[in-house]
Protein backbone atom coordinates (compact mmCIF):
# COMPACT_ATOMS: atom_id res chain seq x y z
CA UNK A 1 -31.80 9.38 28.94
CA UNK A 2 -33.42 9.22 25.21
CA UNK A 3 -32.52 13.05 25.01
CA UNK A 4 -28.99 12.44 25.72
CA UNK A 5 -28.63 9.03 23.48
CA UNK A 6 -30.71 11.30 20.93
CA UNK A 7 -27.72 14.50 21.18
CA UNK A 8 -24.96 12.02 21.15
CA UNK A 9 -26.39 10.39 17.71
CA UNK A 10 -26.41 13.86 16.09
CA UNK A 11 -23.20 14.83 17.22
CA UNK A 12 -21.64 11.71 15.79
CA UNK A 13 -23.55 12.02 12.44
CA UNK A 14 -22.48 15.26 11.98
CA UNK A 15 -18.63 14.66 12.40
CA UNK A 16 -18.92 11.60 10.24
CA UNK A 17 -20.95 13.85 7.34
CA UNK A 18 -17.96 16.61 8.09
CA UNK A 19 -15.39 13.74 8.05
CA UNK A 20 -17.12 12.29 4.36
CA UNK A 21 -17.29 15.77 3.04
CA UNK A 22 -13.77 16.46 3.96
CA UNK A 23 -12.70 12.95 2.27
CA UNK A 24 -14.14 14.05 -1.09
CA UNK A 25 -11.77 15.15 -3.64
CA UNK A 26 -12.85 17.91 -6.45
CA UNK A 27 -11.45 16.36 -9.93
CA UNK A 28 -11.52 19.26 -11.40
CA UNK A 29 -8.86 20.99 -8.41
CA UNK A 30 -6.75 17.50 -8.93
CA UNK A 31 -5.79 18.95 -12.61
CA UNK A 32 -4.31 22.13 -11.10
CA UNK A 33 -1.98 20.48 -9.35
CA UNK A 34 1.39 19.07 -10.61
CA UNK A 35 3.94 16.80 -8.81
CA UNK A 36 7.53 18.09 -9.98
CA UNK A 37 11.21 17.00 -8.66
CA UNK A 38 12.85 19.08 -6.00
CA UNK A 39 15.80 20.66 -7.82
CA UNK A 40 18.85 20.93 -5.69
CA UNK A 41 16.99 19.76 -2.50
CA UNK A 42 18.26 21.05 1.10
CA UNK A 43 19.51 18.43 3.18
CA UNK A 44 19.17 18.31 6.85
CA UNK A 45 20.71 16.92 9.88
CA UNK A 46 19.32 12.85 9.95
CA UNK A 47 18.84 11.26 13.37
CA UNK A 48 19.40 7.89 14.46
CA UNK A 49 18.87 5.32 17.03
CA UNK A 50 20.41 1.91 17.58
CA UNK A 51 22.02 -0.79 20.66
CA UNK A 52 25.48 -1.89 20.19
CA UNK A 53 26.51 -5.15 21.17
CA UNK A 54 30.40 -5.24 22.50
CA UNK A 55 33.25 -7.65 23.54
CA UNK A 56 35.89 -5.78 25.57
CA UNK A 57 39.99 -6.82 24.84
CA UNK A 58 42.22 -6.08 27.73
CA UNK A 59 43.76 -7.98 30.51
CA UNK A 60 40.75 -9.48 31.59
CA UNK A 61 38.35 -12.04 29.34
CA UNK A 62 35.31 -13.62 29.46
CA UNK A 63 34.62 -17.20 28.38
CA UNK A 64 33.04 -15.88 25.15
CA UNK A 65 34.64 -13.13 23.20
CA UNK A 66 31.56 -12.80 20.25
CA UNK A 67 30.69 -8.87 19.71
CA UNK A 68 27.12 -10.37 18.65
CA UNK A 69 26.04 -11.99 21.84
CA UNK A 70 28.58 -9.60 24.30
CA UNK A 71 27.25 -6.57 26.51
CA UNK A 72 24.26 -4.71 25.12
CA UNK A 73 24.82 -0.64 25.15
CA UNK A 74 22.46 1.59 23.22
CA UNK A 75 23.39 4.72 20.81
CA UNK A 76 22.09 7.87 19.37
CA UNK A 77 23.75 10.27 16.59
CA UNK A 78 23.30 12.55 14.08
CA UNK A 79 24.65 12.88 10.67
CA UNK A 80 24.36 15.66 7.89
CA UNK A 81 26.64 15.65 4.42
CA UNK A 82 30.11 17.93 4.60
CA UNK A 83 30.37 18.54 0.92
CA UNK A 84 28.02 19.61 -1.53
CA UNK A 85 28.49 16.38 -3.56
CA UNK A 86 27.19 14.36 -0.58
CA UNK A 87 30.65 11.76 -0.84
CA UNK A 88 31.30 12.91 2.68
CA UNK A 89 29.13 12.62 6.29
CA UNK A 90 29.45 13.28 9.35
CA UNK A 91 28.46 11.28 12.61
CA UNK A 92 28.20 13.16 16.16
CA UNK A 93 27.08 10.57 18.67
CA UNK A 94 26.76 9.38 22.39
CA UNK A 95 27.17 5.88 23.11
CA UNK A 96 26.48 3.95 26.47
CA UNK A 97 28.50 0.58 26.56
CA UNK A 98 27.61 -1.02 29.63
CA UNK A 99 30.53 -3.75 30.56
CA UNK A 100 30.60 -7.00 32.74
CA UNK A 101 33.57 -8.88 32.96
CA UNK A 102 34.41 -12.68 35.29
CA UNK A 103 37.10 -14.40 35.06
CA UNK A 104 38.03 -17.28 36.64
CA UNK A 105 40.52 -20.41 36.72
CA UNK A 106 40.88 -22.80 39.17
CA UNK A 107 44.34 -23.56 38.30
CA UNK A 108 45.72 -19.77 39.20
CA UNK A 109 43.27 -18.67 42.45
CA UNK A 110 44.54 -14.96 41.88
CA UNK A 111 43.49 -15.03 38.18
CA UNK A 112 39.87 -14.91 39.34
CA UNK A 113 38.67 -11.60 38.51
CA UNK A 114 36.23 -9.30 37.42
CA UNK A 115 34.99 -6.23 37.20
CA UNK A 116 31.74 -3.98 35.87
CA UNK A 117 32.03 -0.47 34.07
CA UNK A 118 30.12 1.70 31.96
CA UNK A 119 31.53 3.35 29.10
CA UNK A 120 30.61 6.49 28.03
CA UNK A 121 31.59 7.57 24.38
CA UNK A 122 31.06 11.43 22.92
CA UNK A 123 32.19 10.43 18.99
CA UNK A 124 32.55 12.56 15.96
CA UNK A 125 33.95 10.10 12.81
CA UNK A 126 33.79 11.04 8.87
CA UNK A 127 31.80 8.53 6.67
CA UNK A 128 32.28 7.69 3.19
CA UNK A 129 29.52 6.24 1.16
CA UNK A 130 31.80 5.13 -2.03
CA UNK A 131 29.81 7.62 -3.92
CA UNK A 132 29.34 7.86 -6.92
CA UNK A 133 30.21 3.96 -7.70
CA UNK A 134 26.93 2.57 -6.02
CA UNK A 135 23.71 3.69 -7.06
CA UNK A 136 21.81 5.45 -4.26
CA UNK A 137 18.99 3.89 -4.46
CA UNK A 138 20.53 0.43 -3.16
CA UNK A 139 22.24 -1.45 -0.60
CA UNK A 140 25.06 1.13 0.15
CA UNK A 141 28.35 -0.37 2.23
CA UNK A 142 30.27 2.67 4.23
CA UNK A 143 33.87 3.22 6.35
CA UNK A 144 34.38 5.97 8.75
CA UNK A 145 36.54 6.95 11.22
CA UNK A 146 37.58 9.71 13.76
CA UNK A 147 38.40 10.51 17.28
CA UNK A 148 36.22 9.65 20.50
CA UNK A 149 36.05 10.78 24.11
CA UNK A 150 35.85 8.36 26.78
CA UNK A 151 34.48 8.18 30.54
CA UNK A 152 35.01 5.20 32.64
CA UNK A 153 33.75 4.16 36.32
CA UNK A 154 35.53 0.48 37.12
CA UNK A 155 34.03 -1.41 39.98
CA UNK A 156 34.78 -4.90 41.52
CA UNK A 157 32.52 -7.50 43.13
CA UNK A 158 35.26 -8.31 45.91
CA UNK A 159 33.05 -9.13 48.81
CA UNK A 160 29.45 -9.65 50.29
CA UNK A 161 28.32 -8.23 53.19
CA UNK A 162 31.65 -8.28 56.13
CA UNK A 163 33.45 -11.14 53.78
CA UNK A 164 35.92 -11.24 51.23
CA UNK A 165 36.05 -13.58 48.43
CA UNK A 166 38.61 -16.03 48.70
CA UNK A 167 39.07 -18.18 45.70
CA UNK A 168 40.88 -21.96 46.59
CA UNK A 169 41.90 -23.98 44.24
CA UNK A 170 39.14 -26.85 44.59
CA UNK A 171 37.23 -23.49 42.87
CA UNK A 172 35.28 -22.50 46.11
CA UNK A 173 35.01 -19.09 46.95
CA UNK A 174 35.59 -18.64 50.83
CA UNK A 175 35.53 -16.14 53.19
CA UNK A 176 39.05 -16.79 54.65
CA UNK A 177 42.09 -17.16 52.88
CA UNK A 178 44.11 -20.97 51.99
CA UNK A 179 44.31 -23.55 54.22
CA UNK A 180 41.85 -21.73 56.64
CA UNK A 181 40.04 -24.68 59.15
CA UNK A 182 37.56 -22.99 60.11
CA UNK A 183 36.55 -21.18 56.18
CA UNK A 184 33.37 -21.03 55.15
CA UNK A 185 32.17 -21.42 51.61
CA UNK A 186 30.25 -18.38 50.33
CA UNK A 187 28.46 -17.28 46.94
CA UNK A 188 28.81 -13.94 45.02
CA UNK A 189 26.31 -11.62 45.22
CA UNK A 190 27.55 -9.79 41.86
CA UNK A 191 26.91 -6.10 43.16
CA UNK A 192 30.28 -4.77 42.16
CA UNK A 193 29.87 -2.57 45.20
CA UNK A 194 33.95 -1.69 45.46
CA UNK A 195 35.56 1.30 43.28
CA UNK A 196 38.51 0.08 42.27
CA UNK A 197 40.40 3.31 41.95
CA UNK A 198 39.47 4.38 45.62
CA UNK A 199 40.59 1.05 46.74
CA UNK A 200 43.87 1.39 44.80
CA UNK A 201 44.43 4.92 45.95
CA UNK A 202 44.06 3.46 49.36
CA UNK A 203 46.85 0.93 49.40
CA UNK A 204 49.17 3.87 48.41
CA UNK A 205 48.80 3.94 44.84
CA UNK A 206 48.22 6.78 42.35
CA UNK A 207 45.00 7.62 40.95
CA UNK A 208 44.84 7.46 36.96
CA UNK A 209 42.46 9.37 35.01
CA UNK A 210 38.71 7.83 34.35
CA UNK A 211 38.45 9.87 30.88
CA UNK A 212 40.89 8.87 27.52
CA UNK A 213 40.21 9.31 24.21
CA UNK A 214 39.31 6.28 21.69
CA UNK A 215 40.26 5.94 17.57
CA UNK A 216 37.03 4.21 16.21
CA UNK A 217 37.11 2.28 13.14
CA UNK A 218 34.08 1.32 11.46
CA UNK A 219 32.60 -0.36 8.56
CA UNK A 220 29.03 -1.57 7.70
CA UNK A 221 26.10 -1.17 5.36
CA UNK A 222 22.76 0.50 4.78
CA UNK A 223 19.64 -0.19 3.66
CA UNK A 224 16.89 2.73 2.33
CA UNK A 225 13.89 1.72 3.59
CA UNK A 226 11.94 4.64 2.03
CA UNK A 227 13.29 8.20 1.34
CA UNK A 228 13.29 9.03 4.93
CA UNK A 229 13.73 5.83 6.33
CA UNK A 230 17.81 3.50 6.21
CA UNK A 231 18.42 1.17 8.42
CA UNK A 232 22.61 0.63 9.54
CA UNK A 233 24.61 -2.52 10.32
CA UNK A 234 27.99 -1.91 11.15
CA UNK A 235 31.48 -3.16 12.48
CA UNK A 236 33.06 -1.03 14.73
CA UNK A 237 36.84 -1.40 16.48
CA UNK A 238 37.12 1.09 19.04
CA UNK A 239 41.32 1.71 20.05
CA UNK A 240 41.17 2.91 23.58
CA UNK A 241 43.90 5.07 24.63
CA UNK A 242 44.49 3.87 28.16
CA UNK A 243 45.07 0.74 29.62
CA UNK A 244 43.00 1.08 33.09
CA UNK A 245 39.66 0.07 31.76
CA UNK A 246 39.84 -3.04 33.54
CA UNK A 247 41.84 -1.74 36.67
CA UNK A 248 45.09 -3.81 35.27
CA UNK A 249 47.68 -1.99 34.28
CA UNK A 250 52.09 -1.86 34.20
CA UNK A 251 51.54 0.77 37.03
CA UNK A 252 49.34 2.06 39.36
CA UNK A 253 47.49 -1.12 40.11
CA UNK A 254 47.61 -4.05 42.78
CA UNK A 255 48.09 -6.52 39.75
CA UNK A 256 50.15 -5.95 36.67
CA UNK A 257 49.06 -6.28 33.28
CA UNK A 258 51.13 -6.63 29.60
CA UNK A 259 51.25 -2.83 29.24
CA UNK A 260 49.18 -2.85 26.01
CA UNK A 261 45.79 -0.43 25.37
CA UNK A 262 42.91 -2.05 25.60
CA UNK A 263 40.40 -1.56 23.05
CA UNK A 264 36.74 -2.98 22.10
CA UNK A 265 34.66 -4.87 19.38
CA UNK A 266 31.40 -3.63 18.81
CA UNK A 267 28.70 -4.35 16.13
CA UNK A 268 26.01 -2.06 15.61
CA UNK A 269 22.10 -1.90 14.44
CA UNK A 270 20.56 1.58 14.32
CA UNK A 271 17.56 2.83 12.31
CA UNK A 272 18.01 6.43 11.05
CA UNK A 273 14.99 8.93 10.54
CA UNK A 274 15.76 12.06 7.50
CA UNK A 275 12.58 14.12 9.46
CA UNK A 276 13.27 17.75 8.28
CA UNK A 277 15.20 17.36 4.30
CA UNK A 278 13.54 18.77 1.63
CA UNK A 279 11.14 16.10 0.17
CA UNK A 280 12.02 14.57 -3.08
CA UNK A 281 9.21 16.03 -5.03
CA UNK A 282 6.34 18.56 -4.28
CA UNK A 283 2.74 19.35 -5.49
CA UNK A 284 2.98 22.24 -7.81
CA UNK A 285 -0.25 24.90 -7.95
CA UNK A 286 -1.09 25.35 -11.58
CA UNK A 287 -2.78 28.64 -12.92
CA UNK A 288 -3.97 26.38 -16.14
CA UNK A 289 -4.50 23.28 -15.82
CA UNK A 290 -2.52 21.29 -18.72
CA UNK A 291 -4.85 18.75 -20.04
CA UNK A 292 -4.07 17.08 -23.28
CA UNK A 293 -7.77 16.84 -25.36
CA UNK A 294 -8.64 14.83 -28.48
CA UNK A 295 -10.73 17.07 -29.91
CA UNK A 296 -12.73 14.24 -31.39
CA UNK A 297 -13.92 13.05 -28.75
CA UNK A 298 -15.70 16.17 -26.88
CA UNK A 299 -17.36 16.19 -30.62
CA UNK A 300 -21.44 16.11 -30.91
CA UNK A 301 -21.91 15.51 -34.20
CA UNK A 302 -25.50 14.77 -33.76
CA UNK A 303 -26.18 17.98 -31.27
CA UNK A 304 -27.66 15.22 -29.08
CA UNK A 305 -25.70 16.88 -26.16
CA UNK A 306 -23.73 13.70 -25.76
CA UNK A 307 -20.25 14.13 -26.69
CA UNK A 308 -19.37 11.91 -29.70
CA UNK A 309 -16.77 9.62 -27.82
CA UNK A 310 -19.51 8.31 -25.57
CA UNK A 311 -22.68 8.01 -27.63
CA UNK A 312 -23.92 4.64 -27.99
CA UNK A 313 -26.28 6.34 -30.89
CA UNK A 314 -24.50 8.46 -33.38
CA UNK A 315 -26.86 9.85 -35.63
CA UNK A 316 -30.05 10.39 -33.86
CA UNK A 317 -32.48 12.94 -35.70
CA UNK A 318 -32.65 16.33 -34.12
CA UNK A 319 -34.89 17.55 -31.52
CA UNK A 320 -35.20 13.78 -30.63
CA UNK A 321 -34.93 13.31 -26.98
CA UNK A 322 -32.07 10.84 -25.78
CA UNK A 323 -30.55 9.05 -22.43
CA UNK A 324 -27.43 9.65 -21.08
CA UNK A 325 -25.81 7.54 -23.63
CA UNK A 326 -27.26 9.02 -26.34
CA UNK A 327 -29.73 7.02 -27.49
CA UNK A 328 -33.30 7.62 -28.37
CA UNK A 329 -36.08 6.34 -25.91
CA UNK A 330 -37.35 3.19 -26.16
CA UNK A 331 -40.26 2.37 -23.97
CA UNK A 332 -41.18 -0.88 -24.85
CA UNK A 333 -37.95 -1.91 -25.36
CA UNK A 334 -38.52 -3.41 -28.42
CA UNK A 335 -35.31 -2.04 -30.62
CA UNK A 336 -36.91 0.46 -32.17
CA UNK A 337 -36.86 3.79 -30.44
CA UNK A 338 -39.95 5.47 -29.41
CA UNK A 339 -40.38 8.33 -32.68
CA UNK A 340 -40.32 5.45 -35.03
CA UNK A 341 -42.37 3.31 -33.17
CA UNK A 342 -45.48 2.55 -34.76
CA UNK A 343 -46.46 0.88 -31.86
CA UNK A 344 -45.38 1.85 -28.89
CA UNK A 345 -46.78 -0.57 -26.53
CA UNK A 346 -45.96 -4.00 -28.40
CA UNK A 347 -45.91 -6.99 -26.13
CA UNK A 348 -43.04 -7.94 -24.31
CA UNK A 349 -40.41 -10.34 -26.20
CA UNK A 350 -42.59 -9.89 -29.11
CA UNK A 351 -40.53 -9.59 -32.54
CA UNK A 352 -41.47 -6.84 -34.47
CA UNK A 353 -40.30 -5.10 -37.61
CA UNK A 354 -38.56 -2.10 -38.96
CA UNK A 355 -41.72 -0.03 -37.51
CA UNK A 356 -42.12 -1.90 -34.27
CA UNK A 357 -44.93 -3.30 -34.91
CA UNK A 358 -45.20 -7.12 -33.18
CA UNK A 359 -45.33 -10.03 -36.22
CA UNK A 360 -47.79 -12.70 -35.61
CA UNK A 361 -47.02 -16.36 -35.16
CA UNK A 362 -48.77 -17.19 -38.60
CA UNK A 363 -46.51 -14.38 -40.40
CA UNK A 364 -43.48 -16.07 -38.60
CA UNK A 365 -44.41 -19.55 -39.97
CA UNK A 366 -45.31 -18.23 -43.45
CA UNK A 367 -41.79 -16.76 -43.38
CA UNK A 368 -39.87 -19.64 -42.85
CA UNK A 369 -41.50 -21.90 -45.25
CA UNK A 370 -41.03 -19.91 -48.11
CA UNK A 371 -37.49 -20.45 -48.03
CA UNK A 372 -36.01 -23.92 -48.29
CA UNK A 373 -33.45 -25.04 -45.59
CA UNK A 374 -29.57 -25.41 -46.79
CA UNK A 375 -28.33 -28.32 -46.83
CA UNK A 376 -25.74 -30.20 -44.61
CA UNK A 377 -23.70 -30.86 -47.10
CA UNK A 378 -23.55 -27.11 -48.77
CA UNK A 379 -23.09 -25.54 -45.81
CA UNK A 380 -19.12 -24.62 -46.26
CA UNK A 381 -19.96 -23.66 -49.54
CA UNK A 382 -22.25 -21.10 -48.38
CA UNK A 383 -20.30 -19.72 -45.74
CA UNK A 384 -17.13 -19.49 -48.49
CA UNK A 385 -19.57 -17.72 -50.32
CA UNK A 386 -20.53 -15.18 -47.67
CA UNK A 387 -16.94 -14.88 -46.83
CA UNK A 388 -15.50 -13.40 -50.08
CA UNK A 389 -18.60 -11.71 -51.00
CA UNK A 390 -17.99 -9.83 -47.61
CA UNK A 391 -13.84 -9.46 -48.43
CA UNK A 392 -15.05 -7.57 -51.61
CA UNK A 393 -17.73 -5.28 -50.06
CA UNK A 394 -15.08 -4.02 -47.99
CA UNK A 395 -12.80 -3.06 -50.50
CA UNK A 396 -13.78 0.60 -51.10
CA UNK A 397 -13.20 2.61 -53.71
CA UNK A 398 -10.38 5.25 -52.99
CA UNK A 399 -11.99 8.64 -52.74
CA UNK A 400 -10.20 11.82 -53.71
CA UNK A 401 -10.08 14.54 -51.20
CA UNK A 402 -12.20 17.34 -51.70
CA UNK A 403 -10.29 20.46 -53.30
CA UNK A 404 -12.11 22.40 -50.45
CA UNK A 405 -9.80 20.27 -47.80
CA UNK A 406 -6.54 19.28 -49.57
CA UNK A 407 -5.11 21.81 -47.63
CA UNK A 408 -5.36 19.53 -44.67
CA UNK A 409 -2.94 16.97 -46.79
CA UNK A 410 -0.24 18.09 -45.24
CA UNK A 411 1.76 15.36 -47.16
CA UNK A 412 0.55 15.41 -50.24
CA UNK A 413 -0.73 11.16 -50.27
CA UNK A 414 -4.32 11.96 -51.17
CA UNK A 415 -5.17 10.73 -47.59
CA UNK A 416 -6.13 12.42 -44.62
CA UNK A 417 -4.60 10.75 -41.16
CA UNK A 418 -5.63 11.20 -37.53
CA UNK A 419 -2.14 13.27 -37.23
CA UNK A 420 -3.35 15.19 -40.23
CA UNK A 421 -6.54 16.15 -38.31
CA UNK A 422 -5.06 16.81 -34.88
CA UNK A 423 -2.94 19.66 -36.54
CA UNK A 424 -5.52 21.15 -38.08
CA UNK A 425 -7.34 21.16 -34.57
CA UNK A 426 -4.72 22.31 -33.12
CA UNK A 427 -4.21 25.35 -35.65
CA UNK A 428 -7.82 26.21 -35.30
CA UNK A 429 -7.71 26.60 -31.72
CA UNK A 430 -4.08 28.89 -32.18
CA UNK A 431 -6.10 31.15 -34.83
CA UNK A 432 -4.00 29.61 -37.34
CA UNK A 433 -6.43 27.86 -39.41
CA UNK A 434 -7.94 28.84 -42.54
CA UNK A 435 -11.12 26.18 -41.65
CA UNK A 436 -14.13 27.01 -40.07
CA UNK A 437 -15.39 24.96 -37.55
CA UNK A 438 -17.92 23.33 -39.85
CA UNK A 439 -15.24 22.54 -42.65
CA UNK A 440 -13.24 20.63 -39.45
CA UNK A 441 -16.90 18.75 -39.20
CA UNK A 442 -16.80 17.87 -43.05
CA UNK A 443 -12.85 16.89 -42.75
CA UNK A 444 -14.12 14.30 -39.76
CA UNK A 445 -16.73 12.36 -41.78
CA UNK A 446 -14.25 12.52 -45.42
CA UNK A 447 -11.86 10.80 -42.85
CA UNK A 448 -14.45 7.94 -41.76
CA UNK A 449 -15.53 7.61 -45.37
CA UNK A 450 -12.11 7.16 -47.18
């Protein structure tokens, strides 16, 4: 048991260690790669998914005729741009509109009806995104229309079991027709179990065709998610090119209708997925890396090896040892660094002077008597003091620049700038330059010193 518990820890270490080397990331393999812009990107066929909610208009109606709360269908379709421009798409889709239809009145018993169908639409409309008056980037509204093909299967709840309905006008449903003294009252079962074409064709009427063709028109908006990610709510009016839908029609049905198509309300919620377009950028492999130095910075003016830009101790003597941050070692920590130390171990918190040697508590009090205190009363005249006698030590003279570097005044203003000294960098690494690499040295002190 401990060997097994013992191979299963190693096994698990090991893919974590492979998993943490993995997640590391080289810096220096991060500069040789550039992201860039896809120029002229190639755009691919977008899928989409979405449900459809639909109120049917024909001879038949429900007690509520809102597309947002009517029968629940589902639809799938794909759309790719027509043009190069990208004004114009196309949608090819399949659409299931499942539809379930009472209606009754207790007024008119022969006005109680109803009927259950699924519609099946194969679509193909044109879109147009109002391009290029909206921005892409935002909310984008859209119309489109084209030409659909419809299938049809209408079926009636018109019995249960042996018994037909029979609707009276107290708004029972009975198994025997009117006036009946021995009728029973019975309850749908809402199976829809009758065809009504096959029942048509058998009371001698014709048979009409199950399949028509539809004009949708639609209108919505979309929302971009992310690049590959919109999100569609739309209107759609679908203008069905028969009139049977509902089994009433001016002919070929037991009950006549106004002899007007019927047609449907839909709205519409579909997310669409943009899985195989070129992305909008890509990671470029560089040969060179293109890294933009300041020169003055990787400087080690010292030879500490501590580049200039991070050493905490410019200056330091050479051959001195130092710590990463440039600095001389201090092991007593006393301020002053180890080769000037002229007492390397001095107590701790002890202050010492100039050579690090620790001043006694007798020098300390022989120190501060010797000078009288200031008094309350002068002390903002003191500190005025200080504070122009400060002002005027920083006023430095103007120095000329040496003849040796005037040709790094590119302007001619006596003074040498930053810009001035990037551009002779700049030349000296093109083999441009007439400095050396220790007159570039000499230019970068002059510049502190002016």
């Amino acid at each position: 048991m401990r060997k097994i518990v013992a191979i299963t820890l190693c096994v698990f270490l090991s893919g974590m260690t492979g998993i943490f080397v993995q997640g590391q990331e080289n810096p220096w393999e991060e500069l040789l790669k550039k992201e860039v812009e896809v120029v002229n990107p190639n755009y691919k066929p977008v899928l989409g998914a979405g449900v459809t909610f639909s109120d049917f208009r024909g001879d038949i109606r429900n007690a509520n005729t809102y597309p947002a709360i009517g029968n629940t269908g589902y639809k799938v379709n794909v759309h790719m741009f027509l043009d190069p421009r990208q004004y114009i798409k196309s949608n090819l889709y399949f659409n299931q509109t499942p539809l379930t239809f009472n209606q009754r009145s207790s007024q008119n018993p022969s006005a109680n009806l109803n009927f259950r169908s699924d519609l099946i639409f194969f679509g193909l409309t044109f879109q147009y995104d109002f391009k290029p008056f909206i921005n892409e980037n935002r909310v984008r509204p859209f119309v489109a229309t084209g030409a659909e093909f419809l299938y049809f299967n209408t079926k009636g709840d018109l019995g249960t079991g042996s018994d037909v309905y029979y609707y009276w006008p107290d708004g029972t449903i009975r198994n025997k027709p009117f006036s009946s003294p021995d009728a029973s009252v019975i309850q749908r079962d809402y199976l829809y179990e009758t065809d009504l074409l096959k029942s048509n064709m058998n009371q001698g009427l014709k048979r009409y065709s199950r399949n028509a063709l539809s004009i949708p028109v639609e209108a919505g908006i979309e929302f971009p998610v992310s690049y590959r990610i919109a999100l569609r709510f739309s209107l759609i009016y679908h203008y069905l090119l028969t009139d049977y839908v509902d089994n009433i029609a001016s002919k070929n049905t037991p009950i006549k209708g106004d002899g007007k198509n019927d047609h449907l309300l839909s709205t519409s919620m579909s997310i669409h997925f943009d899985l195989f377009s070129d992305p909008k950028t890509r990671i470029q492999n560089l040969l060179f890396a293109e890294v933009d130095f300041d020169y003055t910075m990787y400087n080690d003016e010292d030879e500490d090896m501590v580049f200039d830009g991070w050493d905490r101790c410019p200056g330091t003597p050479k051959g001195i040892p130092v710590d990463t941050s440039g600095c001389p070692f201090d092991k007593d920590g006393d301020g002053v660094p180890d080769y000037k130390d002229k007492e390397p171990s001095s107590p701790s918190n002890a202050i010492v002077d100039l050579n690090g040697i620790a001043i006694t508590d007798d020098t300390l009090a022989y120190f501060f008597s010797f000078y009288e205190p200031v008094e309350r009363s002068k002390v903002d005249y003191y500190l005025k003091l200080y504070s122009d006698y400060a002002s005027q030590g920083r006023k430095k003279q103007k120095l000329p620049v040496p003849q040796k570097l005037k040709p790094a005044d590119l302007n001619g203003d006596n003074i040498i700038s930053y810009e001035e000294i990037m551009k002779v960098i700049d030349h000296f690494y093109d083999f441009e330059s007439q400095f050396t690499y220790k007159d570039i040295k000499e230019l970068i002190l002059f510049f502190f010193s002016q």
